[in-house]
Protein backbone atom coordinates (compact mmCIF):
# COMPACT_ATOMS: atom_id res chain seq x y z
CA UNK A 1 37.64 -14.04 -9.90
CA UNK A 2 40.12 -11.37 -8.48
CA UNK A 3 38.74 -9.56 -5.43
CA UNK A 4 40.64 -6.53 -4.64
CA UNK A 5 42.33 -5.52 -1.55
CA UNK A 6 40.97 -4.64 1.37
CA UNK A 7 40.84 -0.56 2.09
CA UNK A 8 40.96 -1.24 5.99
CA UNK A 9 43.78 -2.37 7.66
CA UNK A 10 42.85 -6.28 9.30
CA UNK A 11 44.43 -8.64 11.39
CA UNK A 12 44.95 -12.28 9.93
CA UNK A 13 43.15 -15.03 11.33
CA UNK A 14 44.44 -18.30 11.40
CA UNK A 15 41.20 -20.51 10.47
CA UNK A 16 42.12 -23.77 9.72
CA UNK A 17 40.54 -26.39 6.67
CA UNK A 18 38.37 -27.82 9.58
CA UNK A 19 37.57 -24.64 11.06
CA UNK A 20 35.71 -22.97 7.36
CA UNK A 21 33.82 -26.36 7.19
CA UNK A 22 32.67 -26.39 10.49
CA UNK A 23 31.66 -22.79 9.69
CA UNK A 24 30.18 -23.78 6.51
CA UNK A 25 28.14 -26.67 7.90
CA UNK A 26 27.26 -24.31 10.87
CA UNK A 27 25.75 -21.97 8.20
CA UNK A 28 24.02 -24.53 5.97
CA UNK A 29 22.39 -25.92 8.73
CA UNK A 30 20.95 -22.44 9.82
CA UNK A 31 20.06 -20.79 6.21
CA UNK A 32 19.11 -24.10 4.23
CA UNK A 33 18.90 -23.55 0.93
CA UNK A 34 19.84 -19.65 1.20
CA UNK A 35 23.16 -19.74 2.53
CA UNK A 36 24.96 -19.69 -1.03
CA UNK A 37 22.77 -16.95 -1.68
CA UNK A 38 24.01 -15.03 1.14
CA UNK A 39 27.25 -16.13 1.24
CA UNK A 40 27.14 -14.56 -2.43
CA UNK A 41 25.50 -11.72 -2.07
CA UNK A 42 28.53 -10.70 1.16
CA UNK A 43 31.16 -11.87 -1.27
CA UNK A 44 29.64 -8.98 -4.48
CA UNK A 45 28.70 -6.36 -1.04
CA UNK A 46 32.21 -6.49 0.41
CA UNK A 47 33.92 -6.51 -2.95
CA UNK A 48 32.11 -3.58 -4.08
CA UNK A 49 32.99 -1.48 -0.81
CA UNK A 50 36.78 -2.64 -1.15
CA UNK A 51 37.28 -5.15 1.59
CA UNK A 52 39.15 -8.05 -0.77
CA UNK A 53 39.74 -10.09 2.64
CA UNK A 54 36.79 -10.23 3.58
CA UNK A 55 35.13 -11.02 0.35
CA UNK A 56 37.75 -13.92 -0.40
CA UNK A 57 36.51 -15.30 3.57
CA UNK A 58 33.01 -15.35 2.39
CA UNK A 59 34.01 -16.65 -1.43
CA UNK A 60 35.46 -19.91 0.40
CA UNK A 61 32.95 -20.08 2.31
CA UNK A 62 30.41 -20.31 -0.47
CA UNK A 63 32.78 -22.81 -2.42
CA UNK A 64 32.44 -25.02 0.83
CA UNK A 65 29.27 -24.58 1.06
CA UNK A 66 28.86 -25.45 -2.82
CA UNK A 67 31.02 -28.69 -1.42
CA UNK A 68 27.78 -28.84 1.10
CA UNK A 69 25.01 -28.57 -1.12
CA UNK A 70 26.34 -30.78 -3.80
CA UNK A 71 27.17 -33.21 -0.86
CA UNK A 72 31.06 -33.75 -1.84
CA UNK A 73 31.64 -33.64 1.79
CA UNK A 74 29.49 -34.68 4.64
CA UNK A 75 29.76 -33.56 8.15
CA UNK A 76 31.30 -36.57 9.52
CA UNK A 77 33.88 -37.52 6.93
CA UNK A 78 37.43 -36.44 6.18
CA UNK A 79 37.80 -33.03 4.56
CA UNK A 80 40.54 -33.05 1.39
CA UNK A 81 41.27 -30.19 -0.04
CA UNK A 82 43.10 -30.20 -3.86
């Protein structure tokens, strides 16, 4: 998948591996069973208007999510990333 680049100028953020799963668990806990469906649906929405950055936030978000639902990780044990 190659998102395109964003249209507005941004400033980086500095979100660590822990950080996105923390976010990710944060948002599984309060969607359920939606939140790759809405992490989705922002990644297609922001790509379409331009804004690469953002959609490539919400696309690892909905791989660690993914992580979430297929329990690979757990909310208590070390995160690895390959």
């Amino acid at each position: 998948m190659r998102l395109a680049k964003s249209k507005t100028k941004s400033t980086p953020t500095n979100l660590s591996a822990g950080d996105m799963y923390r976010l990710a668990f944060d948002f599984a806990q309060e969607h359920g069973r939606d939140a790759c469906d809405y992490a989705y649906r922002a990644v297609v929405s922001f790509e379409a208007e331009g804004e690469g950055e953002r959609a490539y936030f919400w696309f690892l978000l909905l791989v660690m999510l993914g992580d979430i639902e297929s329990q690979r990780v757990t909310e208590e044990g070390p995160i690895t990333i390959h």
